[in-house]
N, C-alpha and C. Protein backbone atom coordinates (compact mmCIF):
# COMPACT_ATOMS: atom_id res chain seq x y z
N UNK A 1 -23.19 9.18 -17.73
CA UNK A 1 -23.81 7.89 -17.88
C UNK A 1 -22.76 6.79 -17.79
N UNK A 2 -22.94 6.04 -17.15
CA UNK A 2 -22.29 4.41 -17.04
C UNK A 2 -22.03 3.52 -18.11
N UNK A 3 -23.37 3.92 -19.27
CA UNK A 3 -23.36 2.70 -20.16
C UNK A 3 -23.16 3.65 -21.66
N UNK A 4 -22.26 3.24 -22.10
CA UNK A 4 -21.80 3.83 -23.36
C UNK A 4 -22.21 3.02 -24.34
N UNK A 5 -22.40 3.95 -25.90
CA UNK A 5 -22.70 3.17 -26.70
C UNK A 5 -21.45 2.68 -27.18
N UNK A 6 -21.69 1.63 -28.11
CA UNK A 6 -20.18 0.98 -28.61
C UNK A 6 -20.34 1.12 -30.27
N UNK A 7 -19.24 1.79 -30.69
CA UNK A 7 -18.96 1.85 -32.51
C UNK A 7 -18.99 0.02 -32.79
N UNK A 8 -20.09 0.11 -33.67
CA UNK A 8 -20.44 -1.28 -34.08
C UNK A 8 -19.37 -2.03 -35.20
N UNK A 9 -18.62 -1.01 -35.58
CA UNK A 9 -17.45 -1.32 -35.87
C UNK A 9 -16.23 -1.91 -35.21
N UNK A 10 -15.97 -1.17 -34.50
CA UNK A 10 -15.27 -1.39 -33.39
C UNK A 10 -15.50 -2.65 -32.17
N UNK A 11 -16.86 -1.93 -32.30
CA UNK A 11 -17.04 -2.84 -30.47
C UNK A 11 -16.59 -2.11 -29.48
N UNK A 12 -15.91 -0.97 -29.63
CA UNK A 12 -15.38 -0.05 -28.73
C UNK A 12 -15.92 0.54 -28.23
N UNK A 13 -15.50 2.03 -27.53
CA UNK A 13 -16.41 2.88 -26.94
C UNK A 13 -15.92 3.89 -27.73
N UNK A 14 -16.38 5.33 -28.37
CA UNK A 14 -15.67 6.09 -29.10
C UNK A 14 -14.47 6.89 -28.54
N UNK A 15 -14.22 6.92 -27.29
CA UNK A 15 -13.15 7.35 -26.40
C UNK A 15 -11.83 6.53 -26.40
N UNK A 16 -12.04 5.12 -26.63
CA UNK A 16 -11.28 3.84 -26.13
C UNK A 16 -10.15 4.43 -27.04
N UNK A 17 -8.87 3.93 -26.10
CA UNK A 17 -7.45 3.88 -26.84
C UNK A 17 -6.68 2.47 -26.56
N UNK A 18 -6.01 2.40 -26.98
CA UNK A 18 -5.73 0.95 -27.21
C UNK A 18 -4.47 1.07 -26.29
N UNK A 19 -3.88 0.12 -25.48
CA UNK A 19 -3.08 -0.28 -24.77
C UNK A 19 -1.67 -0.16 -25.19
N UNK A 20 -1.53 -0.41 -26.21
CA UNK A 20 -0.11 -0.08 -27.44
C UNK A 20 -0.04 1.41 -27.21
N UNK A 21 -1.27 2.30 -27.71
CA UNK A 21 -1.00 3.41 -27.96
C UNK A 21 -0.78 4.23 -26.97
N UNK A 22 -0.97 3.55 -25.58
CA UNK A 22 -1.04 4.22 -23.92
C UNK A 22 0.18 3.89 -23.86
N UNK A 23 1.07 2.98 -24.26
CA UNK A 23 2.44 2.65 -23.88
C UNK A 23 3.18 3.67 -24.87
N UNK A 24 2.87 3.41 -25.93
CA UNK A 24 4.26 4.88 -26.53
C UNK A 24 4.08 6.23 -26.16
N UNK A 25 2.91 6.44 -25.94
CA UNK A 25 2.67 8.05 -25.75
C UNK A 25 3.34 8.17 -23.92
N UNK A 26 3.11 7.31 -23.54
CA UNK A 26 3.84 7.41 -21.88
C UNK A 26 5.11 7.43 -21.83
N UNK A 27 5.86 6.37 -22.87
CA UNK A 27 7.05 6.00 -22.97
C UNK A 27 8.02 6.82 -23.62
N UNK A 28 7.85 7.77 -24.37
CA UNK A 28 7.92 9.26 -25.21
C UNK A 28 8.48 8.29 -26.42
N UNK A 29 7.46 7.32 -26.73
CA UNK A 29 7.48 6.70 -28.53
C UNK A 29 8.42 5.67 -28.41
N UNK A 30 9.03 5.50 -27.22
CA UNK A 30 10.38 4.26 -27.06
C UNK A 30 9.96 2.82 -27.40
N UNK A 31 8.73 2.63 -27.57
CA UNK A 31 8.22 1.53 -27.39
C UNK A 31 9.02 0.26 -27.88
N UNK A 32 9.64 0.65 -29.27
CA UNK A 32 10.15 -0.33 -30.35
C UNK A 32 11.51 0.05 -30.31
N UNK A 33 12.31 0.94 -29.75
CA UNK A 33 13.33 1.08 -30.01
C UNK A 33 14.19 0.18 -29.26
N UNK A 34 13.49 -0.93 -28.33
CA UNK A 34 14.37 -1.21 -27.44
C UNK A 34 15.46 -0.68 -26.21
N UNK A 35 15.09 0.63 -26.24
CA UNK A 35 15.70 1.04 -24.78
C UNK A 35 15.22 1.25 -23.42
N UNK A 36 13.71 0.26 -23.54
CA UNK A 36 13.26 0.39 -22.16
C UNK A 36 13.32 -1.14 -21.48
N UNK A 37 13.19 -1.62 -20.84
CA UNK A 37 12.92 -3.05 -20.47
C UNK A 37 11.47 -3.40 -20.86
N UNK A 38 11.13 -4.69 -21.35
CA UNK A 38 9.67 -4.69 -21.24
C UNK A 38 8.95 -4.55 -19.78
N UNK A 39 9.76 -4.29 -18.70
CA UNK A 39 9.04 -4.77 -17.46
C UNK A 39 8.93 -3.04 -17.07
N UNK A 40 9.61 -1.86 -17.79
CA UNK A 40 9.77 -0.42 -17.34
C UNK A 40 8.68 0.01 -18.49
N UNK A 41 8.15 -0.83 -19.56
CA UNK A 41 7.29 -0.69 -20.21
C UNK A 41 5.79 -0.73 -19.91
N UNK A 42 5.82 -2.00 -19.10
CA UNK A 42 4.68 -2.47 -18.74
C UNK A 42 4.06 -1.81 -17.33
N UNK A 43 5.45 -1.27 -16.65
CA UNK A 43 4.91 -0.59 -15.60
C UNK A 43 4.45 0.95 -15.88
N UNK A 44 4.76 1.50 -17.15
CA UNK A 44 4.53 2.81 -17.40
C UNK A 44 3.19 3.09 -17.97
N UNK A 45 2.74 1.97 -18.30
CA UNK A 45 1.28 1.16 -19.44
C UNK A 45 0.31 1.53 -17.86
N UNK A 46 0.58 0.87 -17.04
CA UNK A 46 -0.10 0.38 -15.86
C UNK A 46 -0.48 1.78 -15.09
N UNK A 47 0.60 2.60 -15.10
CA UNK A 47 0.59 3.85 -14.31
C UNK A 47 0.17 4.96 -14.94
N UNK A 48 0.06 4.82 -16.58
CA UNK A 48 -0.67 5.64 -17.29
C UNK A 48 -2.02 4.97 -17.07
N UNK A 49 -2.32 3.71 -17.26
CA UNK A 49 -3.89 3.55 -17.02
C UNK A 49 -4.15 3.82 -15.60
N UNK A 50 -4.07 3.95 -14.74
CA UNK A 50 -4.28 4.29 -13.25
C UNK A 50 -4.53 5.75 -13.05
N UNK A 51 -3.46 6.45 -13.90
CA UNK A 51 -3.69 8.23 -14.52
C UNK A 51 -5.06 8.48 -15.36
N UNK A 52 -5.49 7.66 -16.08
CA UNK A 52 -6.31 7.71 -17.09
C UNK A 52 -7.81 7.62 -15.82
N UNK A 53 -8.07 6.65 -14.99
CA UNK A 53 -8.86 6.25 -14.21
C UNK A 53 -8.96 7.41 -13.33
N UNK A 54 -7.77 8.09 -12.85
CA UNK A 54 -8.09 9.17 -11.61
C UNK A 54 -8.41 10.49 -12.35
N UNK A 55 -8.30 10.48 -13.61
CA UNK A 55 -8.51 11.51 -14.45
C UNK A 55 -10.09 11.37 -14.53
N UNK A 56 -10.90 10.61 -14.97
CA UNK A 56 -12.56 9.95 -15.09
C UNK A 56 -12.99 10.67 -13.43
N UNK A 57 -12.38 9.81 -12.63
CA UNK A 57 -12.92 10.29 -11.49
C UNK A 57 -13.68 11.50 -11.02
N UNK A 58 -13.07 12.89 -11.89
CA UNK A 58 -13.69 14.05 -11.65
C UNK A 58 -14.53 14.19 -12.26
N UNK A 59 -15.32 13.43 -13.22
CA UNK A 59 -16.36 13.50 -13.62
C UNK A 59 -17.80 13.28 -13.13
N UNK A 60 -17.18 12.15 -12.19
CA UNK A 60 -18.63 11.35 -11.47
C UNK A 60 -19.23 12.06 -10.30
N UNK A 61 -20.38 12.09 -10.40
CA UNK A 61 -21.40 12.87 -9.21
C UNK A 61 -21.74 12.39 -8.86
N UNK A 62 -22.72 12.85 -7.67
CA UNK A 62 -23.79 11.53 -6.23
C UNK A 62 -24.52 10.72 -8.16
N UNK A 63 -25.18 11.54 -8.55
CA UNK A 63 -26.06 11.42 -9.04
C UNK A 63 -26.16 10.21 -9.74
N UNK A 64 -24.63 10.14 -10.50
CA UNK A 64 -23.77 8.88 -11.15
C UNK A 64 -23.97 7.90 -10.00
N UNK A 65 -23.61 8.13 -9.13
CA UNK A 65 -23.80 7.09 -8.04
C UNK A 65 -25.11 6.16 -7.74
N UNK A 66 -25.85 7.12 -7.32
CA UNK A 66 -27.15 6.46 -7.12
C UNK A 66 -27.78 5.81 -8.75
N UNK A 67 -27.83 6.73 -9.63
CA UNK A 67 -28.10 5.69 -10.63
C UNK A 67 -27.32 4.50 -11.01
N UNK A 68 -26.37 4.01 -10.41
CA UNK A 68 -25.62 2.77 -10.39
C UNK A 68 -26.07 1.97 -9.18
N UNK A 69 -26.26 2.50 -8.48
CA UNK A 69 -26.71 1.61 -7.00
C UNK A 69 -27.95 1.65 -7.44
N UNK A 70 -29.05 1.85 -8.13
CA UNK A 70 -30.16 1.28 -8.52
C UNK A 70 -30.67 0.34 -9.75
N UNK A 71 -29.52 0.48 -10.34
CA UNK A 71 -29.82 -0.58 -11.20
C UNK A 71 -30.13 -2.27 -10.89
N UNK A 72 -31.24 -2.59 -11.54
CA UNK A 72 -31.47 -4.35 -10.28
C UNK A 72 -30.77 -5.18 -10.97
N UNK A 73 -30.71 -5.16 -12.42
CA UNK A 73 -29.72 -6.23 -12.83
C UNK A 73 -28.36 -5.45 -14.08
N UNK A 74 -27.50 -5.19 -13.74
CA UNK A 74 -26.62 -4.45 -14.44
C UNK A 74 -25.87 -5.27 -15.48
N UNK A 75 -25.42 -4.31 -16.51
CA UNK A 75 -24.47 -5.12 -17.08
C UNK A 75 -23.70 -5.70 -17.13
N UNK A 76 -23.22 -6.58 -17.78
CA UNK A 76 -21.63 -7.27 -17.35
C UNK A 76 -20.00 -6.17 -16.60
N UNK A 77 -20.14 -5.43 -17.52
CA UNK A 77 -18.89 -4.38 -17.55
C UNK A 77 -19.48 -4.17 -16.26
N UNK A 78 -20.26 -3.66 -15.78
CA UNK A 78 -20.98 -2.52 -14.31
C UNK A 78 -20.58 -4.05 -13.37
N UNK A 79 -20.76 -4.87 -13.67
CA UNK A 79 -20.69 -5.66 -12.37
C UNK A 79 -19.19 -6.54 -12.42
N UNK A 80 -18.31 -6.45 -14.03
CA UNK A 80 -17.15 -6.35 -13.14
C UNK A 80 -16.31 -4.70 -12.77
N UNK A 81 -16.78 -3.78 -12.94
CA UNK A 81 -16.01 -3.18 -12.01
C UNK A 81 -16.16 -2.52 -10.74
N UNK A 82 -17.47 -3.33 -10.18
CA UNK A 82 -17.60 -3.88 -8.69
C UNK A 82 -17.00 -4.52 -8.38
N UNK A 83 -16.72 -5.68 -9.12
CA UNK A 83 -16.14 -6.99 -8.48
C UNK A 83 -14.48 -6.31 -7.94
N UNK A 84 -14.51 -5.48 -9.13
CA UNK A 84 -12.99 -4.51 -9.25
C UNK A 84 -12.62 -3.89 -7.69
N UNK A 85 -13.95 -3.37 -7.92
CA UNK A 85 -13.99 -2.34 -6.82
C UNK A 85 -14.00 -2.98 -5.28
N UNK A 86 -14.95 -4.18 -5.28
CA UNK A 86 -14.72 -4.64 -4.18
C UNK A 86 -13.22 -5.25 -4.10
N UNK A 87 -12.61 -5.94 -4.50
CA UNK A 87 -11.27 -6.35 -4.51
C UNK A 87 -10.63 -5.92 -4.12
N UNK A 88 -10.03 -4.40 -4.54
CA UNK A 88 -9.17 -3.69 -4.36
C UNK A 88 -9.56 -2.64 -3.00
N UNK A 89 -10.25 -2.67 -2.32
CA UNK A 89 -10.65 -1.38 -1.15
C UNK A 89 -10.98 -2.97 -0.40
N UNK A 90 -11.42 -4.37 -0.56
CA UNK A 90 -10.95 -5.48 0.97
C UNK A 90 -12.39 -5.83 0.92
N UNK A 91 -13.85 -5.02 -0.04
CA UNK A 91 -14.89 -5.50 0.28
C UNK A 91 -15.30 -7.23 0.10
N UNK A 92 -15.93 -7.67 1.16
CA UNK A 92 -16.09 -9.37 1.13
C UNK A 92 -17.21 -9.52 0.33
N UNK A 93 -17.41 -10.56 -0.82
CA UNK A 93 -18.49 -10.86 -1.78
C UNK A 93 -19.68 -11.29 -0.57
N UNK A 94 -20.70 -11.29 -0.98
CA UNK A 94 -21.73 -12.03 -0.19
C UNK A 94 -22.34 -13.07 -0.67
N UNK A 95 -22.83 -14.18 0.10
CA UNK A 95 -22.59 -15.16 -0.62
C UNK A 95 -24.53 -15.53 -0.77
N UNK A 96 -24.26 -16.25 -2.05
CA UNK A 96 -25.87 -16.30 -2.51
C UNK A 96 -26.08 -18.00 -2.08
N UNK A 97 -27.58 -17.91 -2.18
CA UNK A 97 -27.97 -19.65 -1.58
C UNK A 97 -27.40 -20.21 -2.96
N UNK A 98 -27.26 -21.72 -2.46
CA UNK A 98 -26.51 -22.86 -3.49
C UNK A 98 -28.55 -23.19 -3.82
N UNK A 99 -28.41 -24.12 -4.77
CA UNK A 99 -29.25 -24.96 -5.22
C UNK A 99 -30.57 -25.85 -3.96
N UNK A 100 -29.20 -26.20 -3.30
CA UNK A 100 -29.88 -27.04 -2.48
C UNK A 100 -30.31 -26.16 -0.80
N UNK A 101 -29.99 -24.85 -1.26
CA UNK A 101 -30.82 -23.54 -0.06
C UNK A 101 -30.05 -23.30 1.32
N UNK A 102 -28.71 -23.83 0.83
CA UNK A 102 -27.45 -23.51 1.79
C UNK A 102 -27.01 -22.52 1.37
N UNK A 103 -26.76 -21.23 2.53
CA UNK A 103 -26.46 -20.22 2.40
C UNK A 103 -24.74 -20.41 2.69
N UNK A 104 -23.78 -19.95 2.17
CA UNK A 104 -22.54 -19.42 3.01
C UNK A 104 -21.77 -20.72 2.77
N UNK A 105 -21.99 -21.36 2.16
CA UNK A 105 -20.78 -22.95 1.82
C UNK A 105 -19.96 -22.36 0.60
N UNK A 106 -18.61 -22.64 0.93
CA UNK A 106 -17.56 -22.67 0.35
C UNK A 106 -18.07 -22.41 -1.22
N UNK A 107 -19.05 -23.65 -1.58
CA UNK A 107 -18.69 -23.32 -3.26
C UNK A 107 -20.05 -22.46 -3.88
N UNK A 108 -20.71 -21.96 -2.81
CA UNK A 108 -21.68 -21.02 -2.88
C UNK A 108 -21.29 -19.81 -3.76
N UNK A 109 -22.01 -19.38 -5.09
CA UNK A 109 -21.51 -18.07 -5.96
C UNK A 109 -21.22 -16.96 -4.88
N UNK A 110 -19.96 -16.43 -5.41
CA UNK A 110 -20.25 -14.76 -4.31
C UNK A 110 -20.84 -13.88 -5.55
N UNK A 111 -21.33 -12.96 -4.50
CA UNK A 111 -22.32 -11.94 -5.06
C UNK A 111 -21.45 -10.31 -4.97
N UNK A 112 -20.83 -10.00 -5.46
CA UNK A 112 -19.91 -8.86 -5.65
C UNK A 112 -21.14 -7.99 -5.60
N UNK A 113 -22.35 -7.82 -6.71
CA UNK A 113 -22.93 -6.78 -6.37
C UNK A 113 -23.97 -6.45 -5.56
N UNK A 114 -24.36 -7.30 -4.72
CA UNK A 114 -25.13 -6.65 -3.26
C UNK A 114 -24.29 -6.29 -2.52
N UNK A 115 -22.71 -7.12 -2.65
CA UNK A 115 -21.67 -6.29 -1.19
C UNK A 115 -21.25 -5.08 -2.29
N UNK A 116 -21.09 -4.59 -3.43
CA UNK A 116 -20.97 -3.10 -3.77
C UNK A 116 -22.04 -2.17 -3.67
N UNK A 117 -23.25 -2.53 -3.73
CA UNK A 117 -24.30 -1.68 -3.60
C UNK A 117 -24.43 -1.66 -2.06
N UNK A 118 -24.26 -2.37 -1.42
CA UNK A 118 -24.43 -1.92 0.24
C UNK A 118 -22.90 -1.58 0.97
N UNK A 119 -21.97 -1.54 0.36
CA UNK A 119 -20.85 -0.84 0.78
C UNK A 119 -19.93 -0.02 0.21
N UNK A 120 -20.22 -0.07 -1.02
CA UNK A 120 -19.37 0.72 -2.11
C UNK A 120 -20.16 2.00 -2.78
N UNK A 121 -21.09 1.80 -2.97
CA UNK A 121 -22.45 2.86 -3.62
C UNK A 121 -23.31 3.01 -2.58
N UNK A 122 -23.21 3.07 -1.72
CA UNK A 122 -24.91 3.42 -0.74
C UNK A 122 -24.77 4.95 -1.14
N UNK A 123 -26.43 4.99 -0.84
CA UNK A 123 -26.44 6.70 -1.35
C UNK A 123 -26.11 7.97 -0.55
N UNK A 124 -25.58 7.85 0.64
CA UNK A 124 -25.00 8.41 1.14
C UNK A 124 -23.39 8.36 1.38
N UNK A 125 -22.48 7.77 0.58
CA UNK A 125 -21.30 8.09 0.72
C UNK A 125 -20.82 7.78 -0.73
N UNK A 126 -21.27 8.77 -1.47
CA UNK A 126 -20.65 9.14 -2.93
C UNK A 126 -19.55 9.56 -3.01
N UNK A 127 -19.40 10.55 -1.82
CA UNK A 127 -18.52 11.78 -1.89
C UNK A 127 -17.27 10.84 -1.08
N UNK A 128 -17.61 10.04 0.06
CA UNK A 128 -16.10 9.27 0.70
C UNK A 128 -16.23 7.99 -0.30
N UNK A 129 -16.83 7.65 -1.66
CA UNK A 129 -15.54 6.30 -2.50
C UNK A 129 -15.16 8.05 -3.17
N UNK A 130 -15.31 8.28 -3.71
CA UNK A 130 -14.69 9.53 -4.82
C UNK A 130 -13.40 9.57 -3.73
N UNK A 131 -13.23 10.01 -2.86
CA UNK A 131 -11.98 10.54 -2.00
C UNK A 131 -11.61 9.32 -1.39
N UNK A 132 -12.28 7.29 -1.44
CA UNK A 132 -11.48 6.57 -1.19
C UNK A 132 -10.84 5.56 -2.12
N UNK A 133 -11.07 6.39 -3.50
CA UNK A 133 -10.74 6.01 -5.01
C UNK A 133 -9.57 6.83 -5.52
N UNK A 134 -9.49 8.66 -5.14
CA UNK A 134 -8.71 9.46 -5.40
C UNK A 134 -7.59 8.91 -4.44
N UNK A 135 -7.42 8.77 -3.06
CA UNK A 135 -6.68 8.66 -2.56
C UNK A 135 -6.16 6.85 -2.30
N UNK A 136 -6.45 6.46 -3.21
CA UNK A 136 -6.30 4.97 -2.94
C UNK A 136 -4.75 5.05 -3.14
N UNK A 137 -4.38 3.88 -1.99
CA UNK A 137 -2.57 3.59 -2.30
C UNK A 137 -2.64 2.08 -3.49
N UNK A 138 -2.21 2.81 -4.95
CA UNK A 138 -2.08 1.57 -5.47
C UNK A 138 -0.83 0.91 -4.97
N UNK A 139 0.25 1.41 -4.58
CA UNK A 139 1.31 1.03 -4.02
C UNK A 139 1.37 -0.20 -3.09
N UNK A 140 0.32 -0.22 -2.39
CA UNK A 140 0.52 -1.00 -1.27
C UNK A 140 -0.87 -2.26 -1.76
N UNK A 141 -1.08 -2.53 -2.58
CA UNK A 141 -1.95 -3.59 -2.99
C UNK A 141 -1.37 -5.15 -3.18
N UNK A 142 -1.76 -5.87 -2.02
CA UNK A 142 -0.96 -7.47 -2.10
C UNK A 142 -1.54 -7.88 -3.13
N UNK A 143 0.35 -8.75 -3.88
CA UNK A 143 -0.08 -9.68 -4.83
C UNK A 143 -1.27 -10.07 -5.70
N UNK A 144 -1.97 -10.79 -4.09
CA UNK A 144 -3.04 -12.05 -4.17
C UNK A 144 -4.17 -10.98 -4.99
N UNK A 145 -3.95 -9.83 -4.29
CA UNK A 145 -5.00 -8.88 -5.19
C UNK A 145 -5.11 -8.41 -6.51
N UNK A 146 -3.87 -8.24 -6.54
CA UNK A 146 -3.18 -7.73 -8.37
C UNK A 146 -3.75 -8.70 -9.06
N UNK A 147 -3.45 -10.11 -8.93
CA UNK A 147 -3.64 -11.22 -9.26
C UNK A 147 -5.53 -11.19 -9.65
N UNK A 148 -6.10 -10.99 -8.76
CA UNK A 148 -7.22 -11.07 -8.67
C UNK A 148 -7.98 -10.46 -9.58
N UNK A 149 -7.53 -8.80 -9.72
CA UNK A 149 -7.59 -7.98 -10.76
C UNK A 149 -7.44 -7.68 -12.03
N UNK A 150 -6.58 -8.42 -11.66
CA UNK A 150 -5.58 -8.57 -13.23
C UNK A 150 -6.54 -9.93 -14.30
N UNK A 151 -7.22 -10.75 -13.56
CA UNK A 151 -8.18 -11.46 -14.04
C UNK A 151 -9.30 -11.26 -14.81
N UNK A 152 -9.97 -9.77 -13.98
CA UNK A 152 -10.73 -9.42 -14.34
C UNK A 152 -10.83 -8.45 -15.61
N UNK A 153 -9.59 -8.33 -16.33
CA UNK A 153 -9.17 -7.05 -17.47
C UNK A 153 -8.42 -7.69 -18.33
């Protein structure tokens, strides 16, 4: 399932680990000792969460799929990590009418989730995002994109 419940305590998800605790356990506990750079810190944070994400991956089926590509109005979380998703694999938002019934002007909302449901989830290629998610080069992701991403988290 997509939509988890959240410890009303928390606000969390009962899985969730906290970002601190992804950095020492990666870092083998160095966190505070000062012998890493913060910048060999932050990249080890980043590459353990990217590990953490391709790890999930083997979980998801068509099935996961299509029940996400049918949802008509999704949650917040579900529709940013479309927005995610489109970002990072180059998909273009589509753009919704303005007020005044102009389609496609500059300050027109983009619509992340009709361009993920018609290019990212269609129900026939579950199986090529799984293998264009496993094999994604985070390596080679411009800036402008990191940037973009990095917004959204």
């Amino acid at each position: 399932q997509f939509v988890q419940t959240l410890d009303p305590a928390t606000g969390r998800s009962p899985g969730h680990r906290s970002l601190n605790s992804s950095v020492k356990r990666h870092s083998g506990g160095a966190a505070d000792d000062g012998s890493k750079t913060h910048e060999e810190l932050e990249r080890g944070s980043k590459y353990a969460t990217v590990e953490e994400a391709m790890a999930s991956l083997s979980t998801l089926t068509r099935r996961d799929f299509i029940e996400l590509r049918n949802l008509p109005s999704p949650p917040e979380g579900v529709l940013s990590v479309a927005r995610g998703l489109c970002l990072a694999l180059g998909v273009k938002p589509k753009r919704r009418s303005t007020t005044d019934g102009i389609i496609g002007r500059s300050e027109a909302p983009q619509d992340y989730w009709k361009a993920a449901r018609e290019h990212i989830f269609p129900s026939s290629s579950a199986i090529s995002l799984l293998q264009r998610l496993v094999f994604f080069d985070k390596d080679r992701v411009p800036e402008r994109t990191m940037r973009s991403l990095a917004a959204l988290v």
